[in-house]
PDB file of N, CA and C in Angstrom:
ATOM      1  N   UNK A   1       0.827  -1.182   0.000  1.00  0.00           N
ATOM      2  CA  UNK A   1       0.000   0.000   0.000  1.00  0.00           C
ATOM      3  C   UNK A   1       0.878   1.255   0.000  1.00  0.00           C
ATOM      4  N   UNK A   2       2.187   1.324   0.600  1.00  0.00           N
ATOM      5  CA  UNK A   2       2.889   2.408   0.626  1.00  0.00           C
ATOM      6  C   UNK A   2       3.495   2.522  -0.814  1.00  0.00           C
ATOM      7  N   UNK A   3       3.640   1.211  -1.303  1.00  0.00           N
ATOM      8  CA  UNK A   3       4.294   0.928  -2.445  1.00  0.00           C
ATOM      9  C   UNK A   3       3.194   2.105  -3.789  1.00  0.00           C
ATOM     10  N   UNK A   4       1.979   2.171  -3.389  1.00  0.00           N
ATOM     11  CA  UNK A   4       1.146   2.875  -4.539  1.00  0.00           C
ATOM     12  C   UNK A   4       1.359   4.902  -3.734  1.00  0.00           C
ATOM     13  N   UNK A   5       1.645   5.033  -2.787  1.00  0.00           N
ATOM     14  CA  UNK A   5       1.932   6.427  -2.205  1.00  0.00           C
ATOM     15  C   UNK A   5       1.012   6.655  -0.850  1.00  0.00           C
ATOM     16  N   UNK A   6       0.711   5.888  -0.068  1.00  0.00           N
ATOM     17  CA  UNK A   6      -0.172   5.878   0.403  1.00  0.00           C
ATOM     18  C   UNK A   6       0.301   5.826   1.871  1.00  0.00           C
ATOM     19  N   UNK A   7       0.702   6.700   2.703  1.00  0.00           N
ATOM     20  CA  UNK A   7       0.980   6.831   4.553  1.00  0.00           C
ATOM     21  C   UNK A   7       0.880   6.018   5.193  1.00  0.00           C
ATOM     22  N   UNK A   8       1.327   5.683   6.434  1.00  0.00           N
ATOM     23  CA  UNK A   8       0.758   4.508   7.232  1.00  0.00           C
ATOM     24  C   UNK A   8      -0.554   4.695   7.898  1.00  0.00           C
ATOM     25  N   UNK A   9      -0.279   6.304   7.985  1.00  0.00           N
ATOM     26  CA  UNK A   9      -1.688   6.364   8.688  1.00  0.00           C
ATOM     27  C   UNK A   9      -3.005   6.490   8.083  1.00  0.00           C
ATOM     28  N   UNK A  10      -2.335   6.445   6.726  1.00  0.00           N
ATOM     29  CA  UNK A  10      -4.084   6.074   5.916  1.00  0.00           C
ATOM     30  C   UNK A  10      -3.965   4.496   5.703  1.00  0.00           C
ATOM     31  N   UNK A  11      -3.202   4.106   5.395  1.00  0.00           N
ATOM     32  CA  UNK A  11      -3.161   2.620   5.519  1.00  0.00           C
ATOM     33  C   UNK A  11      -3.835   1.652   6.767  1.00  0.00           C
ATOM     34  N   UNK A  12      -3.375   2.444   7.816  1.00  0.00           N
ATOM     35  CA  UNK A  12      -3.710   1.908   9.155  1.00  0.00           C
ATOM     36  C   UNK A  12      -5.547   2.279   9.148  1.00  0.00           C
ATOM     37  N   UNK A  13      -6.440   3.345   8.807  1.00  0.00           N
ATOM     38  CA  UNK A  13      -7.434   3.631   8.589  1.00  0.00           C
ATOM     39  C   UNK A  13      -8.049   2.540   7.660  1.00  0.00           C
ATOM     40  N   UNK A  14      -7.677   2.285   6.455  1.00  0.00           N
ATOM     41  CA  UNK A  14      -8.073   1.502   5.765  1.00  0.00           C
ATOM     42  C   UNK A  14      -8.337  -0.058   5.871  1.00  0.00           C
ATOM     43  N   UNK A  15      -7.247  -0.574   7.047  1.00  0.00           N
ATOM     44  CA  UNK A  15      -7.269  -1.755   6.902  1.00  0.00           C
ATOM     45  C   UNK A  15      -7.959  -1.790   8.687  1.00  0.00           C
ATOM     46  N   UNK A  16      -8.245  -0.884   9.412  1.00  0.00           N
ATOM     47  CA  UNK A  16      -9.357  -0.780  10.405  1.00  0.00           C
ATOM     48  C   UNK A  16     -10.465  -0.668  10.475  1.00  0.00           C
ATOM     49  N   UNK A  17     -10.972  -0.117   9.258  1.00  0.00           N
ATOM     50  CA  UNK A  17     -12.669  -0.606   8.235  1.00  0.00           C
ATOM     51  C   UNK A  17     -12.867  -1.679   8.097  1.00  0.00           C
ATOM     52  N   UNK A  18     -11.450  -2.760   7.986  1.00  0.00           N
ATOM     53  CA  UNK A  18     -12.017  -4.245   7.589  1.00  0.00           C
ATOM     54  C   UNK A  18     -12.575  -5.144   8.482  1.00  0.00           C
ATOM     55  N   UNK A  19     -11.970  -4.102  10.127  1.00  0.00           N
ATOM     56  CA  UNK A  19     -12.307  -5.161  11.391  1.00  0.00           C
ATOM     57  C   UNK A  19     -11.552  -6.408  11.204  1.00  0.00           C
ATOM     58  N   UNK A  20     -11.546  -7.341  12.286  1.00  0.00           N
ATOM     59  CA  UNK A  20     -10.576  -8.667  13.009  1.00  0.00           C
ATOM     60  C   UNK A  20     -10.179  -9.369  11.803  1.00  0.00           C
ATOM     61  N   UNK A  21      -9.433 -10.106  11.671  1.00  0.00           N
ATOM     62  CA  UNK A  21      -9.244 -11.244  11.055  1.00  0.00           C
ATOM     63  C   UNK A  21      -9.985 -12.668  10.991  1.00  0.00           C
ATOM     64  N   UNK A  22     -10.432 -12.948  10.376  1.00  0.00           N
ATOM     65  CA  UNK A  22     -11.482 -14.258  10.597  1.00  0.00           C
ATOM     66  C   UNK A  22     -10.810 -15.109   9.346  1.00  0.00           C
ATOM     67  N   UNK A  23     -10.120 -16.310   9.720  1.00  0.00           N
ATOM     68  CA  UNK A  23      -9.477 -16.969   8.641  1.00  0.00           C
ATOM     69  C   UNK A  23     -10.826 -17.987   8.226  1.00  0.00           C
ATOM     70  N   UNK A  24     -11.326 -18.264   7.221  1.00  0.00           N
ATOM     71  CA  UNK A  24     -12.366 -19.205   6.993  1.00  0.00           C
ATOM     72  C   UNK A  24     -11.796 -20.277   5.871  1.00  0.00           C
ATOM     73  N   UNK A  25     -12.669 -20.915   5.246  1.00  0.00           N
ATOM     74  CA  UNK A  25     -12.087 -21.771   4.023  1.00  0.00           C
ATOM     75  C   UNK A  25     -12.881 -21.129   2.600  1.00  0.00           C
ATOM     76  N   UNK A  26     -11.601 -21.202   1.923  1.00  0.00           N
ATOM     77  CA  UNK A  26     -12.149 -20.657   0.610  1.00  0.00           C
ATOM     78  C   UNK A  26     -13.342 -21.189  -0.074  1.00  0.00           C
ATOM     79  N   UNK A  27     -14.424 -20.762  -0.209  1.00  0.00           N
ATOM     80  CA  UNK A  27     -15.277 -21.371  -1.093  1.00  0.00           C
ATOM     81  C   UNK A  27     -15.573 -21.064  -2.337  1.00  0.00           C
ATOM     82  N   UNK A  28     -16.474 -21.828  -3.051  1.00  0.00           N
ATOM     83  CA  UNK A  28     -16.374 -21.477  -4.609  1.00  0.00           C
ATOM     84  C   UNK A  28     -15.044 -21.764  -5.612  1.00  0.00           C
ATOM     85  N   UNK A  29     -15.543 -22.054  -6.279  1.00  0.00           N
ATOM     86  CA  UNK A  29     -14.968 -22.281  -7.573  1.00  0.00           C
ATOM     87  C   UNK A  29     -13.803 -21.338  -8.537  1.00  0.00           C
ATOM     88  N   UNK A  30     -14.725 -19.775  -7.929  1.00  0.00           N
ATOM     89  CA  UNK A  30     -14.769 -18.736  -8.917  1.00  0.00           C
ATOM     90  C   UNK A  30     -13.585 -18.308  -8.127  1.00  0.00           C
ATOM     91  N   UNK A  31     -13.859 -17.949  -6.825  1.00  0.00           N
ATOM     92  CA  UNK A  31     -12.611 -17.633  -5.524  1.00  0.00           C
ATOM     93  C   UNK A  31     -10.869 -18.528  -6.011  1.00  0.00           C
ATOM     94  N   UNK A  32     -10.996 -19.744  -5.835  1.00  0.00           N
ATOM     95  CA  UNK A  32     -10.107 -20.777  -6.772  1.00  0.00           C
ATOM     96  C   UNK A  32      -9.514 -20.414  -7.626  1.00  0.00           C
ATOM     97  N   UNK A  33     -10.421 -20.401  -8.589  1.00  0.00           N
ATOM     98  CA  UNK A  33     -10.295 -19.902  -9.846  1.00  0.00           C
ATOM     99  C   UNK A  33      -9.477 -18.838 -10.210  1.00  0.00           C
ATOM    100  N   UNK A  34      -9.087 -18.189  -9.778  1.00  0.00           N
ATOM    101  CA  UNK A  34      -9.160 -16.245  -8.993  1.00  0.00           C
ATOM    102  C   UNK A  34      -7.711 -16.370  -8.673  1.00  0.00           C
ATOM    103  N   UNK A  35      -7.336 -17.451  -7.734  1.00  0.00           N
ATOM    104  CA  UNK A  35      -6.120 -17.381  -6.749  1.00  0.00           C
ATOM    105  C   UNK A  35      -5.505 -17.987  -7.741  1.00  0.00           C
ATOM    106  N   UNK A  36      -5.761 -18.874  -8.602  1.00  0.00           N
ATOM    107  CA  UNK A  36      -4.978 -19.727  -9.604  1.00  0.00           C
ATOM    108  C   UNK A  36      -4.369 -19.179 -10.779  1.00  0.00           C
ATOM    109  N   UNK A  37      -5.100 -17.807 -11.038  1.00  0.00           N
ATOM    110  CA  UNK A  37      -4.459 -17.652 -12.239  1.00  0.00           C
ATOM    111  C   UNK A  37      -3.654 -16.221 -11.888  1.00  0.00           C
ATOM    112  N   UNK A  38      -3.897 -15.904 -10.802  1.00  0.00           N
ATOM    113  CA  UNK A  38      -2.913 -14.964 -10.196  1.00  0.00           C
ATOM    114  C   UNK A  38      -1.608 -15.331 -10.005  1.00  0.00           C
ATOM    115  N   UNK A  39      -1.822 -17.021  -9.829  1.00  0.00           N
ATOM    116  CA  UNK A  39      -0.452 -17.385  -9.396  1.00  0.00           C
ATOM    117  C   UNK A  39       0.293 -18.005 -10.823  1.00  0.00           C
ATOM    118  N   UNK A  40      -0.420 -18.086 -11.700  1.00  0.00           N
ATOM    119  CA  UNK A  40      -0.064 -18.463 -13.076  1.00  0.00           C
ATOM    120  C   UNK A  40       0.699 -17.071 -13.517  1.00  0.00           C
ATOM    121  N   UNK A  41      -0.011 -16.154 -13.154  1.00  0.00           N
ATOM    122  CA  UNK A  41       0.555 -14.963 -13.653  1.00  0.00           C
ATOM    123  C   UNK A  41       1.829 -14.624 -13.087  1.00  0.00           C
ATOM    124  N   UNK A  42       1.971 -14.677 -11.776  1.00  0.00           N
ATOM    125  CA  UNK A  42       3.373 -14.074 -11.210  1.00  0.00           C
ATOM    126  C   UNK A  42       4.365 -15.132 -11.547  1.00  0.00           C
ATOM    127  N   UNK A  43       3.933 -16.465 -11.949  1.00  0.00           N
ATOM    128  CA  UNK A  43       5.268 -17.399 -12.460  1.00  0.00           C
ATOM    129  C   UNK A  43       5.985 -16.905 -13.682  1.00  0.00           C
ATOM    130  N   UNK A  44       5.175 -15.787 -14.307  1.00  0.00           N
ATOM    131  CA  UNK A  44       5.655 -15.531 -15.653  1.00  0.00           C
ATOM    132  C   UNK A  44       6.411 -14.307 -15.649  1.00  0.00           C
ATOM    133  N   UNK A  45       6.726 -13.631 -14.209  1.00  0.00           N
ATOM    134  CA  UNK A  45       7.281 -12.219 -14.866  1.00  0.00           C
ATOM    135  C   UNK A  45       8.819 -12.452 -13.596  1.00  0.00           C
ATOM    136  N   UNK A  46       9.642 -12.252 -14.451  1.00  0.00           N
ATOM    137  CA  UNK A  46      10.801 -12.451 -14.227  1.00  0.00           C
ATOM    138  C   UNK A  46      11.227 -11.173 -12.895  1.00  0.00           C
ATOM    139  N   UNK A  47      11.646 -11.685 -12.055  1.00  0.00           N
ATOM    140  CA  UNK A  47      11.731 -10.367 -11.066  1.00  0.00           C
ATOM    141  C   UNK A  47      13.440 -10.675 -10.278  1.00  0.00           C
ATOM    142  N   UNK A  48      13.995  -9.832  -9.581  1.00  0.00           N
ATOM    143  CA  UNK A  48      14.983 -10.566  -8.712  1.00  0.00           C
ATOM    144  C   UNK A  48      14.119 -10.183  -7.488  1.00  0.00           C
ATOM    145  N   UNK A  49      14.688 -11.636  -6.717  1.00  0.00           N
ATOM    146  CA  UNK A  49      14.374 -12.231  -5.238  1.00  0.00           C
ATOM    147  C   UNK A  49      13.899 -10.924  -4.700  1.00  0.00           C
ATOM    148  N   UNK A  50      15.431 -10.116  -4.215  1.00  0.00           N
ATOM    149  CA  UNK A  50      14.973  -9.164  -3.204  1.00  0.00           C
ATOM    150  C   UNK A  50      13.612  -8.275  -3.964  1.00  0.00           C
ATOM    151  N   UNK A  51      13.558  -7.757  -4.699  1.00  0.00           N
ATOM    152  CA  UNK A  51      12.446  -6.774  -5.555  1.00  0.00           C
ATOM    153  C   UNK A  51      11.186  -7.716  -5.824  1.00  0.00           C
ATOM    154  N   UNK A  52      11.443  -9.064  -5.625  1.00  0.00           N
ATOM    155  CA  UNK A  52      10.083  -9.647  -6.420  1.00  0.00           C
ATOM    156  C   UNK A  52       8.718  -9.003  -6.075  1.00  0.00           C
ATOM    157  N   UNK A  53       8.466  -9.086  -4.439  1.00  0.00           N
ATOM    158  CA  UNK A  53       7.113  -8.726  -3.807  1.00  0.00           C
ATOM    159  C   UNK A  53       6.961  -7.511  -4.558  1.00  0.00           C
ATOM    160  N   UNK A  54       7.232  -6.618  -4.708  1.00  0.00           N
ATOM    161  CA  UNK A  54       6.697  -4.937  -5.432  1.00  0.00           C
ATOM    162  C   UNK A  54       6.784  -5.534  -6.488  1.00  0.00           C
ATOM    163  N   UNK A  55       7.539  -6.425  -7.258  1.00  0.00           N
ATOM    164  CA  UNK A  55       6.825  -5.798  -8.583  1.00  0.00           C
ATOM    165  C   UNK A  55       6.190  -7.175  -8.862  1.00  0.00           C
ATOM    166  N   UNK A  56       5.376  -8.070  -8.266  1.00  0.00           N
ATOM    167  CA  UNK A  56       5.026  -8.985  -8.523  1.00  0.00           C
ATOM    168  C   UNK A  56       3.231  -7.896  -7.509  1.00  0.00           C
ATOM    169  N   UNK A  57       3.462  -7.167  -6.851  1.00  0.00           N
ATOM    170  CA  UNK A  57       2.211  -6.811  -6.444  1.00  0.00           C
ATOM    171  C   UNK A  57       1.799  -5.340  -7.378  1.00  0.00           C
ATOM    172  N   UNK A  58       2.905  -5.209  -7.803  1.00  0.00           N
ATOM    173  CA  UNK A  58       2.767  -3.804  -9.136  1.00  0.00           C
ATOM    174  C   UNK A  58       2.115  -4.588 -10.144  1.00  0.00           C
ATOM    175  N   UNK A  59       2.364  -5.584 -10.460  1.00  0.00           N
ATOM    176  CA  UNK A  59       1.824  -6.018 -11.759  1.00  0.00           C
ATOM    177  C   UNK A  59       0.966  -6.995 -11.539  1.00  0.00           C
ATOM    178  N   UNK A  60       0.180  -7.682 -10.661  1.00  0.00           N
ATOM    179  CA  UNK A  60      -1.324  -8.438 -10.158  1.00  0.00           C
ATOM    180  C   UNK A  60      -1.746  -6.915  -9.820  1.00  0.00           C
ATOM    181  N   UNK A  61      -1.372  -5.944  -9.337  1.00  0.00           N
ATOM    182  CA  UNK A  61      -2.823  -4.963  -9.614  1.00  0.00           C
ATOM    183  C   UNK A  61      -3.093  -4.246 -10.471  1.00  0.00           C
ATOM    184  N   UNK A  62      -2.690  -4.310 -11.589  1.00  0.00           N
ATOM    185  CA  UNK A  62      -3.101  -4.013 -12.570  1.00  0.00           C
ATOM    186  C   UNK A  62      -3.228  -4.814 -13.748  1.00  0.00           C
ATOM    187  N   UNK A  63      -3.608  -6.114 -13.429  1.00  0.00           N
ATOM    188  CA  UNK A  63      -4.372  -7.337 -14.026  1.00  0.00           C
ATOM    189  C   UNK A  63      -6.082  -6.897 -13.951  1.00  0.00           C
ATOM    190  N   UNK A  64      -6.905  -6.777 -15.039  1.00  0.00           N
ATOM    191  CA  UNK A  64      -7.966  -6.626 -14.426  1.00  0.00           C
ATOM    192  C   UNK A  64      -8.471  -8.104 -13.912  1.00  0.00           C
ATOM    193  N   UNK A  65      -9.689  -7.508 -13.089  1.00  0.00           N
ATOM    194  CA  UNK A  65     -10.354  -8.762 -11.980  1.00  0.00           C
ATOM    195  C   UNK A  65     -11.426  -8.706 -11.740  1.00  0.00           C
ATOM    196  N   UNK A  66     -12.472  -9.388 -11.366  1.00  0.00           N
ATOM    197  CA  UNK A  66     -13.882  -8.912 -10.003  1.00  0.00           C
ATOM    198  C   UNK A  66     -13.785  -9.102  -9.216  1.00  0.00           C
ATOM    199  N   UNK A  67     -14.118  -7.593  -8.501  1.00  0.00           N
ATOM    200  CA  UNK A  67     -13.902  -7.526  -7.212  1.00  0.00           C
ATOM    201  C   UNK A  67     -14.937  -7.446  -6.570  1.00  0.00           C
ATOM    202  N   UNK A  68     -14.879  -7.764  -4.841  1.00  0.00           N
ATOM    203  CA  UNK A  68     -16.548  -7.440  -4.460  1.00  0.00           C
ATOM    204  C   UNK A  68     -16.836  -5.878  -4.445  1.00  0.00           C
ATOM    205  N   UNK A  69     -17.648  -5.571  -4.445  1.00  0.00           N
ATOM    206  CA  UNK A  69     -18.338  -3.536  -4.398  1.00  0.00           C
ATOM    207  C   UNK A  69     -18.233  -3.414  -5.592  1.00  0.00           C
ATOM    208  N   UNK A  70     -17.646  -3.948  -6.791  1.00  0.00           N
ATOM    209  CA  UNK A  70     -17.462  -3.374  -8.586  1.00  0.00           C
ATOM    210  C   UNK A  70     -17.957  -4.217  -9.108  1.00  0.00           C
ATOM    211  N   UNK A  71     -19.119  -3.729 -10.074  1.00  0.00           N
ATOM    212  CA  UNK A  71     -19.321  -4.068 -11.272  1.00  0.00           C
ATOM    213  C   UNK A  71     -18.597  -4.712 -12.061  1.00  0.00           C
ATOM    214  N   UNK A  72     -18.494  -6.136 -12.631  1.00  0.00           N
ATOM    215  CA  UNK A  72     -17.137  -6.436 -14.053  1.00  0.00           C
ATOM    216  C   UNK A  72     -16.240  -6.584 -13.592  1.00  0.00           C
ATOM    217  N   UNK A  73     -15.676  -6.427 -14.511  1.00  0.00           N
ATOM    218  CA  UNK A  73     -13.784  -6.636 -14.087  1.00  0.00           C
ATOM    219  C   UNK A  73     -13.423  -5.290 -13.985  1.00  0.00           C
ATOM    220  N   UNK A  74     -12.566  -5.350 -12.989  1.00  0.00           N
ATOM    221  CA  UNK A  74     -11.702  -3.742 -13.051  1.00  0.00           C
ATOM    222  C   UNK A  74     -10.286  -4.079 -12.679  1.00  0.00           C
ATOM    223  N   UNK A  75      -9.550  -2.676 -12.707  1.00  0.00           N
ATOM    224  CA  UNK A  75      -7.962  -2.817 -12.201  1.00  0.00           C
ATOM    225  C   UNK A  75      -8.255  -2.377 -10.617  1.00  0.00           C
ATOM    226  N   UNK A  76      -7.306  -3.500  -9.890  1.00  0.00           N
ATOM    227  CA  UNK A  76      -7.486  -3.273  -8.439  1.00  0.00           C
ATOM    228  C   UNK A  76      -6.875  -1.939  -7.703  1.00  0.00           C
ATOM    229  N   UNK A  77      -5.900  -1.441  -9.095  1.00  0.00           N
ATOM    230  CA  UNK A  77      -5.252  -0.394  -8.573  1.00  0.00           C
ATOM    231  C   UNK A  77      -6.111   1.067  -8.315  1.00  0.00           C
ATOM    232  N   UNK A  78      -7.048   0.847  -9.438  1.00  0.00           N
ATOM    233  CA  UNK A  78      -7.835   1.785  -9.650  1.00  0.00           C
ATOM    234  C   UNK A  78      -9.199   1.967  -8.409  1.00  0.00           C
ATOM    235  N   UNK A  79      -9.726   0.555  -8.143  1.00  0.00           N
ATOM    236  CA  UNK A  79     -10.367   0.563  -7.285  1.00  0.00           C
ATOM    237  C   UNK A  79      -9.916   0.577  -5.850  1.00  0.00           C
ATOM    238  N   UNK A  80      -8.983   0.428  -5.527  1.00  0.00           N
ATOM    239  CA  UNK A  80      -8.282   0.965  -3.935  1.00  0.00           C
ATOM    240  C   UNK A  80      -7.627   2.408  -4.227  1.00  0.00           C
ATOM    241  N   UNK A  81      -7.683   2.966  -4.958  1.00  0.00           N
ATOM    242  CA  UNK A  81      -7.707   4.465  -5.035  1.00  0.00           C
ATOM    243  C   UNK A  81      -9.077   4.785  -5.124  1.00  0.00           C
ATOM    244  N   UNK A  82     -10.197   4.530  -5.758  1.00  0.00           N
ATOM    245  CA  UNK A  82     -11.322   5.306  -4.983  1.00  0.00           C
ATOM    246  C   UNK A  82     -11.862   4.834  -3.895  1.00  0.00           C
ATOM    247  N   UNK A  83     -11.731   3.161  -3.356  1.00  0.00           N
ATOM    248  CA  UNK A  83     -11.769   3.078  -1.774  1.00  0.00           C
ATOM    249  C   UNK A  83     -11.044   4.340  -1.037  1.00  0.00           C
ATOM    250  N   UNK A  84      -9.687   4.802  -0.965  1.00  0.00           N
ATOM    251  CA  UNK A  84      -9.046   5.297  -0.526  1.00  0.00           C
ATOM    252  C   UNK A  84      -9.704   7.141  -0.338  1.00  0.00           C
ATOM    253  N   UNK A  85     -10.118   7.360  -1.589  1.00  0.00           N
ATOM    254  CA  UNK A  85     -10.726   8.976  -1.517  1.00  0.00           C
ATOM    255  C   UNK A  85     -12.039   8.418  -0.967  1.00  0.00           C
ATOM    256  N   UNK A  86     -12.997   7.935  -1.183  1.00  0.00           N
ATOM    257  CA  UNK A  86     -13.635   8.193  -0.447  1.00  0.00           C
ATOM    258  C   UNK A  86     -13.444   7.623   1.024  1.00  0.00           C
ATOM    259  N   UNK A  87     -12.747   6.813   1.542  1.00  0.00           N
ATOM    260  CA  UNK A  87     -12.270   7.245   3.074  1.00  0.00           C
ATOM    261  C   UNK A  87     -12.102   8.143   3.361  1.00  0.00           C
ATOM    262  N   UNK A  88     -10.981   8.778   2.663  1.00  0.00           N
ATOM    263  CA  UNK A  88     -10.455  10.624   3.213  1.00  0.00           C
ATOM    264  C   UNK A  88     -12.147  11.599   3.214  1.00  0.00           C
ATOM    265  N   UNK A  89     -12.332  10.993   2.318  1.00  0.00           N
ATOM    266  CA  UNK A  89     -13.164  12.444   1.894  1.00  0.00           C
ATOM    267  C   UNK A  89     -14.326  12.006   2.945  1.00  0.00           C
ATOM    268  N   UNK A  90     -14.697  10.819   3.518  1.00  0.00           N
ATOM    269  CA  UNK A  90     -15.469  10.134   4.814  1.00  0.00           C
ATOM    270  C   UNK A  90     -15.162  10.605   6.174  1.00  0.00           C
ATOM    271  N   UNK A  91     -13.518  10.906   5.704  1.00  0.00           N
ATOM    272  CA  UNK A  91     -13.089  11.553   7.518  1.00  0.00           C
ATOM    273  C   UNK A  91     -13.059  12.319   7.858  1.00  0.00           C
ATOM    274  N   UNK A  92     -13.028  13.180   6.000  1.00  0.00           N
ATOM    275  CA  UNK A  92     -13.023  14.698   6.274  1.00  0.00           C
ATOM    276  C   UNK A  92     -14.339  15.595   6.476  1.00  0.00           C
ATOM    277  N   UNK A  93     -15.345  14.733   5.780  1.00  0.00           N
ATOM    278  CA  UNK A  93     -16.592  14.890   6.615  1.00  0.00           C
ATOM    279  C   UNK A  93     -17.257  14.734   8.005  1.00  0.00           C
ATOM    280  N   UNK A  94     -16.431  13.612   8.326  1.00  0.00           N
ATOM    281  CA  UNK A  94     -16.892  13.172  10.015  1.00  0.00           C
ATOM    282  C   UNK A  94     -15.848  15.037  11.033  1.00  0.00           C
ATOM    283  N   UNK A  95     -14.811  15.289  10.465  1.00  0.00           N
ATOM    284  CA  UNK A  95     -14.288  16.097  10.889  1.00  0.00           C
ATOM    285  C   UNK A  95     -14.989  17.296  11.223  1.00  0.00           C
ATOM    286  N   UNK A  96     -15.217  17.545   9.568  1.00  0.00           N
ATOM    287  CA  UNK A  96     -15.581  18.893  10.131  1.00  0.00           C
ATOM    288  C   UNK A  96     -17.067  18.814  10.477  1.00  0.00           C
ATOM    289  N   UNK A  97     -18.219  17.557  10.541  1.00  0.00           N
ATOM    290  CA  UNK A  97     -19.069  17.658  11.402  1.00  0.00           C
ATOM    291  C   UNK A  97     -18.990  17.664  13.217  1.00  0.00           C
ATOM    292  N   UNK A  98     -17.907  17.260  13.303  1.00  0.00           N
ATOM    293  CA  UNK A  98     -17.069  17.398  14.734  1.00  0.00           C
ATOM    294  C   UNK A  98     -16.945  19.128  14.903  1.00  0.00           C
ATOM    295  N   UNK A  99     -15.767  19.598  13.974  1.00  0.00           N
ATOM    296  CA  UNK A  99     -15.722  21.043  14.413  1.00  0.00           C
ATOM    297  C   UNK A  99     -17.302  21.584  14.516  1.00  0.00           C
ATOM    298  N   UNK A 100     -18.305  21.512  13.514  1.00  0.00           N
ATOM    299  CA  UNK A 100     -19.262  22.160  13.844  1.00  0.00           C
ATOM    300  C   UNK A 100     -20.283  22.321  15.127  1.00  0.00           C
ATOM    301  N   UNK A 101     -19.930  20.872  15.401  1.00  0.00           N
ATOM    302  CA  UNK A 101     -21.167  20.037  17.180  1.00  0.00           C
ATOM    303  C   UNK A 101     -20.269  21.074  18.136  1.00  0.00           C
ATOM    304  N   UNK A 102     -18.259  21.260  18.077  1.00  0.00           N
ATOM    305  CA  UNK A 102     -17.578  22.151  19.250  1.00  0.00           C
ATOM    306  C   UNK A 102     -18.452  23.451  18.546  1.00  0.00           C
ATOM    307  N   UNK A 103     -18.180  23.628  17.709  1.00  0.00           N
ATOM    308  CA  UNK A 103     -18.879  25.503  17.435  1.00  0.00           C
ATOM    309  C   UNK A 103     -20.233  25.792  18.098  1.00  0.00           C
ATOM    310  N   UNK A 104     -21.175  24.633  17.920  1.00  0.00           N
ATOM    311  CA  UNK A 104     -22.373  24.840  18.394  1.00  0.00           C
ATOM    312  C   UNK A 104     -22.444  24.516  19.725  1.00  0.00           C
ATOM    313  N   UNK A 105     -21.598  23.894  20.735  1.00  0.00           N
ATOM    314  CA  UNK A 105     -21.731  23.797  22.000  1.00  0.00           C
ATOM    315  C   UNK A 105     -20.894  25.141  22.704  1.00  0.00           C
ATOM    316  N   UNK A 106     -19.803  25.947  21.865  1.00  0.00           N
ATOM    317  CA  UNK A 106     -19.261  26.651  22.405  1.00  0.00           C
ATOM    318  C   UNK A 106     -20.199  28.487  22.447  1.00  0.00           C
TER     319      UNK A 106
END
């Protein structure tokens, strides 16, 4: 996530929307399906060791995919950048409805 420009402390926001960890078992076919050819894909792009993870996660997100909340296939890169604005633009609303409740109590 830092790897696309992204702070820890929006990172840390983002992945605190998702709530606990709950490991379950994959179901479906399509899920399978999904993980399999992701991994077909990163066998094919030549990386060195130390660098692999970035550019093996640079290039699965911008594979298009379906994702859950999108319509079709999209690029994942594209869709965790508008997850991402509208968080900000979610906090920056909760904010300044905050400053306004201090204005009106003061």
């Amino acid at each position: 996530m830092e790897s696309e420009g992204y702070g820890r402390e929006e990172n840390h926001a983002y992945l605190e929307q998702a709530g606990g960890i709950r490991v379950t078992k994959t179901h479906g076919r399509r899920s399978v399906t999904g993980l399999n050819q992701m991994d077909n894909c990163l066998w094919k792009i030549p990386a060195l060791v130390k660098k692999g993870q970035l550019v093996h996660c640079y290039e699965v997100n911008r594979e298009r995919c379906r994702m859950a909340g999108y319509e079709g296939y999209q690029y994942p890169v594209r869709c965790f950048k508008a997850d991402m604005e509208r968080m900000v633009a979610g906090r920056q609303d909760e904010l300044a409805s905050f400053h306004d409740t201090i204005l009106q109590q003061s």
